[in-house]
N, C-alpha and C. Protein backbone atom coordinates (compact mmCIF):
# COMPACT_ATOMS: atom_id res chain seq x y z
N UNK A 1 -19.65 -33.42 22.03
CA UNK A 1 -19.51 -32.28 21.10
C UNK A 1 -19.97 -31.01 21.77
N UNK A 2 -19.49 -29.80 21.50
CA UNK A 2 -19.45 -28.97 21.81
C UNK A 2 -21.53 -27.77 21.42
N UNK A 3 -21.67 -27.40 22.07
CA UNK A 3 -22.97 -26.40 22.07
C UNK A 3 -22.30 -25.15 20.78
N UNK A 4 -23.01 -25.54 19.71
CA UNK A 4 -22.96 -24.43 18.50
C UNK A 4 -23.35 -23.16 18.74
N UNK A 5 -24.54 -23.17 19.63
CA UNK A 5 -24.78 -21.82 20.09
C UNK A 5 -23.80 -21.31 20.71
N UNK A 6 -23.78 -21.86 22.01
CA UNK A 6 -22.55 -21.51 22.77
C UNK A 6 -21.19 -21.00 21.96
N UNK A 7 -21.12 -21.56 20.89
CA UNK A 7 -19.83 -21.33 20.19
C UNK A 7 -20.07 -20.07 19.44
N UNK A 8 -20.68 -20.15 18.82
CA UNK A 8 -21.56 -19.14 18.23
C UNK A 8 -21.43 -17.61 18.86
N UNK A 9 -21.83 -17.96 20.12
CA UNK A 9 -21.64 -16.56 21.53
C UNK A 9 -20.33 -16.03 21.57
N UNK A 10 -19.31 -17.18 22.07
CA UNK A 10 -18.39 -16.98 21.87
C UNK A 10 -17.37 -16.14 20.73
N UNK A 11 -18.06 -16.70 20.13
CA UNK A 11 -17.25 -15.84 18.28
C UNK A 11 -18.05 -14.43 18.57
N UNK A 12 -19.20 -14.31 18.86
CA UNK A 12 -19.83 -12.69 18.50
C UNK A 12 -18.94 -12.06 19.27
N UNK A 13 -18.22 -11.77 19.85
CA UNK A 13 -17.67 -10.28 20.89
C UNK A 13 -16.34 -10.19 19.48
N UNK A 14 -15.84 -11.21 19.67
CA UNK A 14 -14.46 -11.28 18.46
C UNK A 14 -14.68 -11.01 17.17
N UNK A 15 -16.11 -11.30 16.61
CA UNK A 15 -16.18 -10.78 15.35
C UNK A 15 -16.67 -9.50 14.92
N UNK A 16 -17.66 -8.71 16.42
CA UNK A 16 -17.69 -7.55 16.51
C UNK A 16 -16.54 -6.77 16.66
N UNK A 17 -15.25 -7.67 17.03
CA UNK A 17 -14.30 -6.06 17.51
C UNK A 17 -13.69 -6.24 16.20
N UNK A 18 -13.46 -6.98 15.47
CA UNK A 18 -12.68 -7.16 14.52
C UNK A 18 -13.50 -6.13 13.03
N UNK A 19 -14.49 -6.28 13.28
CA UNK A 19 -15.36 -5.47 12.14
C UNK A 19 -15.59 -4.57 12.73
N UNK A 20 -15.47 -3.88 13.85
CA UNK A 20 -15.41 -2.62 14.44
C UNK A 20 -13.88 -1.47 14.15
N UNK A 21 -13.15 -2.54 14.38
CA UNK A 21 -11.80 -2.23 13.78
C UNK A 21 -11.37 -1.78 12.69
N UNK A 22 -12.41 -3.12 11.58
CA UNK A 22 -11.92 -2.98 10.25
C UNK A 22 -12.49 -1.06 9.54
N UNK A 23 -13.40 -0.58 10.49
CA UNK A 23 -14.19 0.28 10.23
C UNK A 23 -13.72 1.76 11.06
N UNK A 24 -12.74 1.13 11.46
CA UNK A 24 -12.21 2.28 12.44
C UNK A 24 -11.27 3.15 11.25
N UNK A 25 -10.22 1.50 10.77
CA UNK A 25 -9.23 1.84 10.11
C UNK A 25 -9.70 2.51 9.10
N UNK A 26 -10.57 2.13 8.01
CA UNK A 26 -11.30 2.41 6.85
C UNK A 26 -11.54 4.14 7.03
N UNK A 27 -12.33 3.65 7.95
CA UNK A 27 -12.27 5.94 8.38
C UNK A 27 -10.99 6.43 8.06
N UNK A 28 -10.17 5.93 8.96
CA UNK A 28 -8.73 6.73 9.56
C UNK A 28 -7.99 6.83 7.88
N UNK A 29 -8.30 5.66 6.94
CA UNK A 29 -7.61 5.78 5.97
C UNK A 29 -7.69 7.03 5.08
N UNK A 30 -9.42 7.66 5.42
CA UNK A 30 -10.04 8.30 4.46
C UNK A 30 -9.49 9.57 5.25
N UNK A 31 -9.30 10.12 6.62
CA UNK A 31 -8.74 10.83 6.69
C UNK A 31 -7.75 11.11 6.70
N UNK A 32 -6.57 9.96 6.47
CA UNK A 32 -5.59 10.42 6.94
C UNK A 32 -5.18 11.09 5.17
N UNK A 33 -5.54 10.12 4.17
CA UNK A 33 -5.43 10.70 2.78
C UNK A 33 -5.71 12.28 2.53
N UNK A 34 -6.63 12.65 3.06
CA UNK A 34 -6.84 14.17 3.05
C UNK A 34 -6.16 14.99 3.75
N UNK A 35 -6.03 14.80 5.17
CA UNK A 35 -5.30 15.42 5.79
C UNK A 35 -4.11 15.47 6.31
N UNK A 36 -3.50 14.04 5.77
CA UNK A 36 -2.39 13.70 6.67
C UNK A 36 -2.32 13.37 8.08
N UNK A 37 -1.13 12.52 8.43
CA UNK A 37 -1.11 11.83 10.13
C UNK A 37 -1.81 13.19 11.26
N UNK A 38 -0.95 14.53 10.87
CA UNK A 38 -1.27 15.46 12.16
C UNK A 38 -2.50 16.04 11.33
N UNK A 39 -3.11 16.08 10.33
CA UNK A 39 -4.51 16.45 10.11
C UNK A 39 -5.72 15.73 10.87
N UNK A 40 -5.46 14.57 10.53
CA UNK A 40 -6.98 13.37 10.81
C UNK A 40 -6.53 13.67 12.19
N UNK A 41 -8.13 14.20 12.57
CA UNK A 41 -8.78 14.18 14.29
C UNK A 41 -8.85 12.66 14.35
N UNK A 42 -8.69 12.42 15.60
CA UNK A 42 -9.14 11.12 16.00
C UNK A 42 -10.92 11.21 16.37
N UNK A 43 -11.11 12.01 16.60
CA UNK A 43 -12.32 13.14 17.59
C UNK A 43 -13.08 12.57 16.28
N UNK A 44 -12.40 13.17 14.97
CA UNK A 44 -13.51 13.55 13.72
C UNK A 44 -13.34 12.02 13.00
N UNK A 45 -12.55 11.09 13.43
CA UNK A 45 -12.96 9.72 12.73
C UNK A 45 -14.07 8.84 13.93
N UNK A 46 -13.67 9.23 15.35
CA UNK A 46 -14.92 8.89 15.78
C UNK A 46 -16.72 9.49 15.55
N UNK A 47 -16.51 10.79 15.63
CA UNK A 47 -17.34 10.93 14.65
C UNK A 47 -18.61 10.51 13.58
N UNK A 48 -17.43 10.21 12.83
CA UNK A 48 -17.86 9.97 11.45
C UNK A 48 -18.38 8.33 11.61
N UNK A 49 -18.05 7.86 12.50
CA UNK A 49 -18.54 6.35 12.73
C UNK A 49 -19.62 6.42 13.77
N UNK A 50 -20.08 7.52 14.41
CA UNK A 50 -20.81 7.78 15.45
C UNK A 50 -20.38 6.62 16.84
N UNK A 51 -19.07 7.04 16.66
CA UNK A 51 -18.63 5.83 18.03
C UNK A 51 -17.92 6.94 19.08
N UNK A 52 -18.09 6.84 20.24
CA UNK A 52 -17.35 7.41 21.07
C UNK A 52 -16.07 7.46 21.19
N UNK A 53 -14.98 8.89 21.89
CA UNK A 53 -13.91 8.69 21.43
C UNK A 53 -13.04 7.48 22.97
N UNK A 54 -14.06 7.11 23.74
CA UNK A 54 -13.39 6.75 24.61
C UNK A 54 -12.94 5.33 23.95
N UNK A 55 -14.53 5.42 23.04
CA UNK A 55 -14.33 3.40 22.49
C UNK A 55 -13.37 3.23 21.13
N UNK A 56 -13.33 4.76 20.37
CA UNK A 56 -12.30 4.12 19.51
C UNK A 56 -10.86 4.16 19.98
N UNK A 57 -10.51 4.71 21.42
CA UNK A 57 -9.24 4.75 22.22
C UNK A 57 -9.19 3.15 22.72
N UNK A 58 -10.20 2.44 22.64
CA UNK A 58 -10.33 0.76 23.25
C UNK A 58 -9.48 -0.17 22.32
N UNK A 59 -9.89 0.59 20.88
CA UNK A 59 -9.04 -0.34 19.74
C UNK A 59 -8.18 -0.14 19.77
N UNK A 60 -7.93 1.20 19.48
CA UNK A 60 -6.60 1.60 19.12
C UNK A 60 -5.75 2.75 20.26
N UNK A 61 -5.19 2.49 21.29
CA UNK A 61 -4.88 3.03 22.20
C UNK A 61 -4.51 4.37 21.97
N UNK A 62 -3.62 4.35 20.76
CA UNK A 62 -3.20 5.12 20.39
C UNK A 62 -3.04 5.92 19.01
N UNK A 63 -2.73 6.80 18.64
CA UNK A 63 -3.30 7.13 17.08
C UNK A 63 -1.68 6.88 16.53
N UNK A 64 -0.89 6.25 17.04
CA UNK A 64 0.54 5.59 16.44
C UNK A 64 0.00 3.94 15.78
N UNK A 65 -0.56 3.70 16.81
CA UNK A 65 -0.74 2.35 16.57
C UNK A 65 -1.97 2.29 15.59
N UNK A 66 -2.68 3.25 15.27
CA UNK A 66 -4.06 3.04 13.98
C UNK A 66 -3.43 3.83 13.03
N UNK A 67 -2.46 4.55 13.04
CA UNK A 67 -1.76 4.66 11.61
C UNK A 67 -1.03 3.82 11.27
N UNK A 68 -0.08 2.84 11.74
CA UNK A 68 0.50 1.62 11.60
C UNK A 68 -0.44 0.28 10.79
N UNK A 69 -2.11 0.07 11.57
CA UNK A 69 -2.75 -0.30 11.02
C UNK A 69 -3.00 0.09 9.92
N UNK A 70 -3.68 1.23 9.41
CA UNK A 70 -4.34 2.00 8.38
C UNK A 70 -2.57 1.62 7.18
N UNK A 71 -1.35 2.02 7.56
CA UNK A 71 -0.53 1.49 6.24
C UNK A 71 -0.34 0.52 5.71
N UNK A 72 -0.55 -0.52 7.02
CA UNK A 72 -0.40 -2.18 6.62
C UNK A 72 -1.74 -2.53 6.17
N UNK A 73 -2.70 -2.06 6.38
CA UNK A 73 -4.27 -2.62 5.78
C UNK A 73 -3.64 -2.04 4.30
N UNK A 74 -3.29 -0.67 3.90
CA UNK A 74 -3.50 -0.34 2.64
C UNK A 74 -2.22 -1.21 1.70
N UNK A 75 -1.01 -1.13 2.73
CA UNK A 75 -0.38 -1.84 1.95
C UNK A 75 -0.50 -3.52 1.44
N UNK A 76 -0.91 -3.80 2.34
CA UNK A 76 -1.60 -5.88 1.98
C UNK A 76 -2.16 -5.70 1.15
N UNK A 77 -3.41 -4.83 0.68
CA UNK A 77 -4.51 -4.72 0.38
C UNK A 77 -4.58 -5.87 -1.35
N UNK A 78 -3.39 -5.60 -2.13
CA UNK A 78 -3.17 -5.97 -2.96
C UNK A 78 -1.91 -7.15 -3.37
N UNK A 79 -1.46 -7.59 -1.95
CA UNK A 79 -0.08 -8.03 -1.90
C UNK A 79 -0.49 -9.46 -2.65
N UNK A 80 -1.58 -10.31 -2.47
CA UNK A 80 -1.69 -11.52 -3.05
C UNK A 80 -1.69 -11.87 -4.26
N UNK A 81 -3.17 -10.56 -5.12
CA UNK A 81 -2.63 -10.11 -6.38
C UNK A 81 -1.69 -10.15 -7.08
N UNK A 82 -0.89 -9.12 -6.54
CA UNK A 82 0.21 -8.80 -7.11
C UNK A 82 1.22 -10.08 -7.20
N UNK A 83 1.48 -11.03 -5.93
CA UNK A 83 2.73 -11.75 -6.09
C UNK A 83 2.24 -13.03 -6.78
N UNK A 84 0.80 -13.18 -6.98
CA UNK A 84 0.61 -13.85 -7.94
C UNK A 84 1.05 -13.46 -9.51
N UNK A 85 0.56 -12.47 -9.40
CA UNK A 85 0.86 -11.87 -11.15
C UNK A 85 2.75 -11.99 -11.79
N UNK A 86 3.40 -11.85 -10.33
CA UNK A 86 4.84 -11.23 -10.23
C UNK A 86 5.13 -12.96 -10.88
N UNK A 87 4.62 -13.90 -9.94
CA UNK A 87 4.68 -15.21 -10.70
C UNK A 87 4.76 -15.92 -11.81
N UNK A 88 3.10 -15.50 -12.49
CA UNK A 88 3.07 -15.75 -13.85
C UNK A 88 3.22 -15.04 -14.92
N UNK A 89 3.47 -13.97 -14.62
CA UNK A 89 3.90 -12.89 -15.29
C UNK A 89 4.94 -11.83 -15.71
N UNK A 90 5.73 -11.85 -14.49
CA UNK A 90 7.07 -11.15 -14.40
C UNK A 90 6.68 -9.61 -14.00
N UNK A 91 7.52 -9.23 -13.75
CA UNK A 91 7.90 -7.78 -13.18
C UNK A 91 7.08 -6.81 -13.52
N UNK A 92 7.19 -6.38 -15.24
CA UNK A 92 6.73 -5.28 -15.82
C UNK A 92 5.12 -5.57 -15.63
N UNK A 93 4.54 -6.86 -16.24
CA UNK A 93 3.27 -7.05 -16.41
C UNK A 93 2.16 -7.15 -15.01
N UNK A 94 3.21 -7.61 -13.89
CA UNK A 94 2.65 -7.44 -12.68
C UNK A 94 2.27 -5.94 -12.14
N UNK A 95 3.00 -5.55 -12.38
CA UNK A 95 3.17 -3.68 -12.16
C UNK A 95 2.16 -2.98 -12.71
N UNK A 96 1.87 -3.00 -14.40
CA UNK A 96 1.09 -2.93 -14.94
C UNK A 96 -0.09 -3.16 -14.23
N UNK A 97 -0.68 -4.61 -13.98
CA UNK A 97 -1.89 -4.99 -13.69
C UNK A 97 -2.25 -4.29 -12.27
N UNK A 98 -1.39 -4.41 -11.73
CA UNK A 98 -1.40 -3.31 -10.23
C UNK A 98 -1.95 -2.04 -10.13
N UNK A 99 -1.25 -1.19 -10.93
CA UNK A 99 -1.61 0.16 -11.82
C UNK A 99 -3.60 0.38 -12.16
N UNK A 100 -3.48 -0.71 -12.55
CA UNK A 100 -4.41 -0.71 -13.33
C UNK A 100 -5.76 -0.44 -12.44
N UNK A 101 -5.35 -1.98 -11.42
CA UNK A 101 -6.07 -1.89 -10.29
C UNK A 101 -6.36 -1.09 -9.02
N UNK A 102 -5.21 -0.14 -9.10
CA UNK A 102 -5.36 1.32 -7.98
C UNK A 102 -5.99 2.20 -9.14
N UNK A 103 -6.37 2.30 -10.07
CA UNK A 103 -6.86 3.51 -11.08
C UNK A 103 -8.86 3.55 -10.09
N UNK A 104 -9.08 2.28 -9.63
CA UNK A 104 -10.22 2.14 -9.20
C UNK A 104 -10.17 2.88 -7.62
N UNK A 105 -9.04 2.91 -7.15
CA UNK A 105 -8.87 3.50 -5.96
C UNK A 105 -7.93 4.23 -5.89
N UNK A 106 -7.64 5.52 -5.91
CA UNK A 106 -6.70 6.58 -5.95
C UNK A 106 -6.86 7.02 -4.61
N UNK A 107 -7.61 6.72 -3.82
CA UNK A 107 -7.07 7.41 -2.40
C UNK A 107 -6.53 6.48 -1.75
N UNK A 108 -5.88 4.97 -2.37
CA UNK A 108 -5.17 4.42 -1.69
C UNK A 108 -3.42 5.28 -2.16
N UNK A 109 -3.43 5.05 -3.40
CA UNK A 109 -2.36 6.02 -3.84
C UNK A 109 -2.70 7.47 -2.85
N UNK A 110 -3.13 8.02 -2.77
CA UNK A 110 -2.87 9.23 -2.38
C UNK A 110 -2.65 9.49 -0.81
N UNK A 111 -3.04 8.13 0.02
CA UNK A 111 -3.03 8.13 0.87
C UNK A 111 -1.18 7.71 1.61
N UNK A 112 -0.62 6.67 0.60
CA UNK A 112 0.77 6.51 0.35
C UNK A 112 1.62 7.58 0.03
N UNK A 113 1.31 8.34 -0.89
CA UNK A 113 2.04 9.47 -1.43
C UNK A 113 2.07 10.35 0.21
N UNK A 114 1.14 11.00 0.76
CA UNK A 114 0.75 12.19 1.60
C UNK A 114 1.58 11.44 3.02
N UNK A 115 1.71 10.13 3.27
CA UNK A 115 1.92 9.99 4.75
C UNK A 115 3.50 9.76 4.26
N UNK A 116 3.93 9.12 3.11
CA UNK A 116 5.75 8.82 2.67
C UNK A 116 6.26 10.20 2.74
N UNK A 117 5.22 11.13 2.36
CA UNK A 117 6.24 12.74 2.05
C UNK A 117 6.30 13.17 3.44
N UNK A 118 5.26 12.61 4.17
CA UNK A 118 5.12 13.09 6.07
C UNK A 118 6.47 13.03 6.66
N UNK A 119 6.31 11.18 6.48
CA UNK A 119 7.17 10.41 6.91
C UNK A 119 8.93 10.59 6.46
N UNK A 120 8.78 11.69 5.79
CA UNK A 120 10.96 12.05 5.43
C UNK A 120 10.98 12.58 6.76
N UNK A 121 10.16 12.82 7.58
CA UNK A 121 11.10 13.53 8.80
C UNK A 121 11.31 12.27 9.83
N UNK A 122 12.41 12.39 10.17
CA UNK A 122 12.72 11.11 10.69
C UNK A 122 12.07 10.86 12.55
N UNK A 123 11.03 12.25 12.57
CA UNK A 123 10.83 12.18 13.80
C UNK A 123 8.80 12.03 14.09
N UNK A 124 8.58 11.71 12.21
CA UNK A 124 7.33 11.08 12.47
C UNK A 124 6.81 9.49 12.74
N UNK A 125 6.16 9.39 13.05
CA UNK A 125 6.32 7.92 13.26
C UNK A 125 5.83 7.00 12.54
N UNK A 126 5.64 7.04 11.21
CA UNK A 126 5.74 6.24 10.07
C UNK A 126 7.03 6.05 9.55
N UNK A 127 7.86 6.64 10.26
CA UNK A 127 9.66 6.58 9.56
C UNK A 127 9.79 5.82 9.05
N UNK A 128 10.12 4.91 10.40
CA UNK A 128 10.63 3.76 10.43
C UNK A 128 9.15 2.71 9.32
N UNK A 129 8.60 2.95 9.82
CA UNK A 129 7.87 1.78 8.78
C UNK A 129 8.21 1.95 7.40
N UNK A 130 8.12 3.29 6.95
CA UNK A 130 8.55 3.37 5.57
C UNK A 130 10.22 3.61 5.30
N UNK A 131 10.80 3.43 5.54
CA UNK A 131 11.98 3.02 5.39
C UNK A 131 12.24 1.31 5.27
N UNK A 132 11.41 0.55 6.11
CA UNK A 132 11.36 -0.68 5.90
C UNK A 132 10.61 -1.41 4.57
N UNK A 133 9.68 -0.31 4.58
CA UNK A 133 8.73 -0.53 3.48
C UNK A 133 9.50 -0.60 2.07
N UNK A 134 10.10 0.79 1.83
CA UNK A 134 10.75 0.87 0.55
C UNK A 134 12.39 -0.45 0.57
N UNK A 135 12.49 -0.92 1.39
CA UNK A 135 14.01 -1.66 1.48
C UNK A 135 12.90 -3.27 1.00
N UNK A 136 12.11 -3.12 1.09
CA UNK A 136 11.14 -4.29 1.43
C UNK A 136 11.05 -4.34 -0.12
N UNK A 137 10.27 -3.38 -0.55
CA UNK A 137 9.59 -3.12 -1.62
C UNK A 137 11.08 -3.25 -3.18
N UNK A 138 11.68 -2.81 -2.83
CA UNK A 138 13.45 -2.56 -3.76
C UNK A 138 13.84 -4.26 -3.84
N UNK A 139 13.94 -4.90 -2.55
CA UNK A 139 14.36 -6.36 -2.57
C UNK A 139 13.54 -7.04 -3.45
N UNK A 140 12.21 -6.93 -3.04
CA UNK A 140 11.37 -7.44 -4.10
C UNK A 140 11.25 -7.31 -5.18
N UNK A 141 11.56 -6.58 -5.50
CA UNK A 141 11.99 -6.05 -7.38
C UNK A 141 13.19 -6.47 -7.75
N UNK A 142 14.04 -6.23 -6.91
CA UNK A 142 15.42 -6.41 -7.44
C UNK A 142 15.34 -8.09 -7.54
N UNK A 143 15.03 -8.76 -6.70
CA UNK A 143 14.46 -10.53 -6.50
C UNK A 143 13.96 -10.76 -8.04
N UNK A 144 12.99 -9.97 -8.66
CA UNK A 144 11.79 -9.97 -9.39
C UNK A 144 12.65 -9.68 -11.22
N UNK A 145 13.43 -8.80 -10.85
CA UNK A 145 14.69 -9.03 -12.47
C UNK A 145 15.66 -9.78 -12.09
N UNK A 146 15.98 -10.25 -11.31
CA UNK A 146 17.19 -11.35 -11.20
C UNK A 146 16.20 -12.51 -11.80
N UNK A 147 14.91 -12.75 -11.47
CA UNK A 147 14.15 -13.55 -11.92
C UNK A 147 13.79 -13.74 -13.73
N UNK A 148 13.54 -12.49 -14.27
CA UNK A 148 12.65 -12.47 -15.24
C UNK A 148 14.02 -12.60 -16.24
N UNK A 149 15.32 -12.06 -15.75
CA UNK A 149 16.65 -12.36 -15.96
C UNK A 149 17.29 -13.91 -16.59
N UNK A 150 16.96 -14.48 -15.51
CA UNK A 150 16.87 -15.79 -15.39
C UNK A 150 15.86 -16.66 -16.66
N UNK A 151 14.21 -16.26 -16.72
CA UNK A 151 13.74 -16.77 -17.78
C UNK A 151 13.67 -16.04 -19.10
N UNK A 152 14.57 -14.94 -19.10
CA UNK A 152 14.43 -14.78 -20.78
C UNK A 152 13.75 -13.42 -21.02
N UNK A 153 13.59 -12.61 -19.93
CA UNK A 153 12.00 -11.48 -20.45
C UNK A 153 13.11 -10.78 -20.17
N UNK A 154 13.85 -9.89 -19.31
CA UNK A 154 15.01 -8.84 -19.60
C UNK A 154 15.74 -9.27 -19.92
N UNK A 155 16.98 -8.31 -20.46
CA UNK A 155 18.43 -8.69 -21.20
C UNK A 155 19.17 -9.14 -20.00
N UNK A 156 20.04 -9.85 -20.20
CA UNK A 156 21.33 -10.91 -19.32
C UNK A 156 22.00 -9.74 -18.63
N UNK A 157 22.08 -8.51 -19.00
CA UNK A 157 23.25 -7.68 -18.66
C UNK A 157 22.87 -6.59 -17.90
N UNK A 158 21.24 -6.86 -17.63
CA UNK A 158 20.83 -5.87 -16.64
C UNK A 158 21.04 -5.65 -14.54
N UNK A 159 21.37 -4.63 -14.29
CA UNK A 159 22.05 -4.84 -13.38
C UNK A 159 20.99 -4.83 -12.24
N UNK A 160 20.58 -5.66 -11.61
CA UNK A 160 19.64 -5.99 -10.88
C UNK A 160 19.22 -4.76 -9.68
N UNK A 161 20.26 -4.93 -8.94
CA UNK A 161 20.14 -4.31 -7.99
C UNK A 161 20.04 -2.74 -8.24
N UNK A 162 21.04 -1.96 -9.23
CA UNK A 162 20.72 -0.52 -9.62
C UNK A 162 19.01 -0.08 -10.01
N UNK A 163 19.00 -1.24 -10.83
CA UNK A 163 17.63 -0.96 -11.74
C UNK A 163 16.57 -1.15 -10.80
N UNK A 164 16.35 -1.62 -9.70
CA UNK A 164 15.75 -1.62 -8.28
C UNK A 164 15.33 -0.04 -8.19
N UNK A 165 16.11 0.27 -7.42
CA UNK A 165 16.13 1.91 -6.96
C UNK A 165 15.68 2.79 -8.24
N UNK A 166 15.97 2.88 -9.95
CA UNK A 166 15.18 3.58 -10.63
C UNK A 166 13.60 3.18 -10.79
N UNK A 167 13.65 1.68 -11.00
CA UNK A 167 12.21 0.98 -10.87
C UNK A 167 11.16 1.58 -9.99
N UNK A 168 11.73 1.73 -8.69
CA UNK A 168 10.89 2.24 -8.03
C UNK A 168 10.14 3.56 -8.05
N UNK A 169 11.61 4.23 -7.81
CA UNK A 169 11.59 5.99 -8.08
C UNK A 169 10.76 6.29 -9.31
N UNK A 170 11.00 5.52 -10.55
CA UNK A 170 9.68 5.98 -11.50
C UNK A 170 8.40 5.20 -10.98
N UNK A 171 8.25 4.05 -10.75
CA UNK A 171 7.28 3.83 -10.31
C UNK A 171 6.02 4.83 -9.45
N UNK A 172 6.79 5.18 -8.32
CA UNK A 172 6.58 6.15 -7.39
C UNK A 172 6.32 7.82 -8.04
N UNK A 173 7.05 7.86 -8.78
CA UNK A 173 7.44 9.36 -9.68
C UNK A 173 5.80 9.75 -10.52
N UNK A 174 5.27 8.95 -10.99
CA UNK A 174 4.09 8.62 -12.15
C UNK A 174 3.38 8.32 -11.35
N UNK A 175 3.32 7.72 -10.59
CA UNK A 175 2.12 7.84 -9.59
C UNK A 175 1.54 8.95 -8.99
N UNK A 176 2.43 9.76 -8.29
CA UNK A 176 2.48 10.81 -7.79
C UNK A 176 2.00 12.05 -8.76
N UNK A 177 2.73 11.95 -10.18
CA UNK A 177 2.10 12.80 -11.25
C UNK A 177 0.66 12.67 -11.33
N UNK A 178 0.50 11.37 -11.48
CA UNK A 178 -0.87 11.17 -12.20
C UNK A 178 -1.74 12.00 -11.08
N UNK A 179 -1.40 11.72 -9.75
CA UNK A 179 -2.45 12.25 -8.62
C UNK A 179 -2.75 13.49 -8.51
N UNK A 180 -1.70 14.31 -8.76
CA UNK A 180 -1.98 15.65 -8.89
C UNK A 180 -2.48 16.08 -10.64
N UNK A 181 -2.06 15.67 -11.71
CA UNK A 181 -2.58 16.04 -12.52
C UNK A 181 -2.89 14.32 -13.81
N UNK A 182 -4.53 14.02 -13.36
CA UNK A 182 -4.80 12.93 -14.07
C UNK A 182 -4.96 12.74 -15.35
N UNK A 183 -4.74 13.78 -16.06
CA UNK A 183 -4.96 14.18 -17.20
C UNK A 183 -4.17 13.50 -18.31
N UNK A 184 -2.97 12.38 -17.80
CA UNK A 184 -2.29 11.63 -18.39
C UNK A 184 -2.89 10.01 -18.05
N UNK A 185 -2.40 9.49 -19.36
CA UNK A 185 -2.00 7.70 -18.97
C UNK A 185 -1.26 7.28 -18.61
N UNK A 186 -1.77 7.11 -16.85
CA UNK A 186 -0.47 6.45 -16.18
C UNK A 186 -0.12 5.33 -16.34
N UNK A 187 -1.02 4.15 -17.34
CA UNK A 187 -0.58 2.99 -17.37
C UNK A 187 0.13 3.02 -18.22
N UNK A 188 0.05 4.21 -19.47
CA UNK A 188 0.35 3.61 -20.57
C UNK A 188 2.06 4.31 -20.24
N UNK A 189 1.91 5.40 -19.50
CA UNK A 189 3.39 6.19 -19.26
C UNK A 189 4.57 5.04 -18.58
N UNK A 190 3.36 4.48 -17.73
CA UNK A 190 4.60 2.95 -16.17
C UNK A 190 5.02 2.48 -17.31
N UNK A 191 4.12 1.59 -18.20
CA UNK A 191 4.25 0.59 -19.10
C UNK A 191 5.63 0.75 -20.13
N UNK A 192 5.68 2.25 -20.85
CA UNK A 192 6.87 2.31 -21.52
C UNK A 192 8.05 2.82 -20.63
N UNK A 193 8.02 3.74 -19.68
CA UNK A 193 9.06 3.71 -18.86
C UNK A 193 9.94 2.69 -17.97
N UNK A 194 8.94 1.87 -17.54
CA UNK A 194 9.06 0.60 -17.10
C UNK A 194 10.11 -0.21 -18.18
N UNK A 195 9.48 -0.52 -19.20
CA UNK A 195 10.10 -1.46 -20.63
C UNK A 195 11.26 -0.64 -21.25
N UNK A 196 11.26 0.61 -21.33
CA UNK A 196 12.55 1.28 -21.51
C UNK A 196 13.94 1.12 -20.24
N UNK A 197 13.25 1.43 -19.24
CA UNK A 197 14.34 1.03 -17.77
C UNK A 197 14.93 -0.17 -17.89
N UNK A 198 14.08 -0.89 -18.43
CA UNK A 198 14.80 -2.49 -18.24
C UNK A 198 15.03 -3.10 -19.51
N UNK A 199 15.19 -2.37 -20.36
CA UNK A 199 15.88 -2.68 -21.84
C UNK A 199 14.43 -3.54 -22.47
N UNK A 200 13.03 -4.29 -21.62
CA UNK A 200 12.74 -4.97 -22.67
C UNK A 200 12.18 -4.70 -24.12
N UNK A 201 11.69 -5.12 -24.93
CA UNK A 201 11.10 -4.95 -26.17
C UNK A 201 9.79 -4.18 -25.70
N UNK A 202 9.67 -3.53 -26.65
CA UNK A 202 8.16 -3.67 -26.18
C UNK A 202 7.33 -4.62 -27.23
C-alpha cells in the first residue's frame, strides 16, 4: 500500500492551484461585472488577491482564457439545480426557482447581461461562446416544451421551437430590467409572462 503522507504531498501542489484558480476567477468575475472584459485590469485582479501579476499570468496565460473560465464558472454555477427542477417540474417552475435563486446573487446576472451586450461585436472574444451559449440555452427550452407538451402542463398546439426564441428574449428582457431598475417583481413579472407565452393556466 501506498504512503498516505506521501499521497497527501502529492495532492497539495494540485489542490493549491486549483483553489488558487478558483480565486483568481471569483475576482475576475467581480470585475469583469463592473467593468466589463476591456475594463477589468488583470494588474487590479492581481491586486486585489495580493498575488503577483507574473503568477496570475501562470494560471491563466491569458486574459481570453480567464474570461472563458469566469463565463463557464458563472454559467454551471446553477446548471444541476436547474436540470433537476426542469425534471420534476417542467419549464415554467424550473425558471421560476432559478430566478429566485439569482435574486441572492445579481452580479451573476449582471455579470451575463454586461459581457452578452460586449460580446454583439463579433470581434470580442466571448462571441463565439455566446452564440453557442444562447443556441445551447434555446435547444434546451425548446427540448423542455416539447416535453411539458408531451405530459400535459402546455397546450398540444404550442409551437415548440418559435416559443424558444420568445422564452428566452423575455427571459433575458426582465432580467435585464430588473438590474437596472429593481424596483419591480421579477419573479412575479417571469412567472406571468412566462405562463402567458406558453398559453398555461395560471
Amino acid at each position: 500500500m501506498g504512503d498516505p503522507a506521501a499521497t497527501a504531498g502529492r495532492r497539495g501542489p494540485y489542490a493549491n492551484t486549483a483553489r488558487r484558480k478558483a480565486e483568481i476567477v471569483e475576482a475576475a468575475e467581480r470585475a469583469f461585472a463592473v467593468a466589463g472584459y476591456h475594463g477589468g485590469a488583470l494588474r487590479e485582479i492581481a491586486r486585489q488577491l495580493d498575488l503577483s501579476f507574473t503568477s496570475l499570468r501562470h494560471h491563466f496565460p491569458t486574459k481570453e482564457e480567464l474570461l472563458i473560465a469566469v463565463l463557464e464558472n458563472a454559467d454551471n454555477r446553477e446548471k444541476e439545480s436547474f436540470e433537476r427542477d426542469l425534471l420534476h417540474s417542467g419549464l415554467i417552475d424550473a425558471v421560476i426557482a432559478l430566478a429566485e435563486r439569482n435574486l441572492a446573487k445579481p452580479e451573476s446576472l449582471r455579470l451575463l447581461a454586461v459581457l452578452s451586450a460586449e460580446a454583439s461585436s463579433t470581434s470580442h472574444p466571448a462571441h463565439v461562446w455566446f452564440v453557442e451559449r444562447y443556441d445551447r440555452v434555446r435547444a434546451l427550452v425548446e427540448k423542455s416544451i416539447r416535453s411539458d407538451i408531451a405530459q400535459g402542463r402546455l397546450p398540444a398546439n404550442t409551437q415548440a421551437a418559435e416559443a424558444a426564441y420568445a422564452f428566452v428574449a423575455l427571459w433575458d428582457g426582465l432580467q435585464l430590467q430588473w438590474l437596472i431598475d429593481p424596483s419591480f417583481d421579477l419573479v412575479a413579472a417571469l412567472r406571468k409572462g412566462l405562463r402567458a407565452l406558453l398559453g398555461q393556466t395560471p
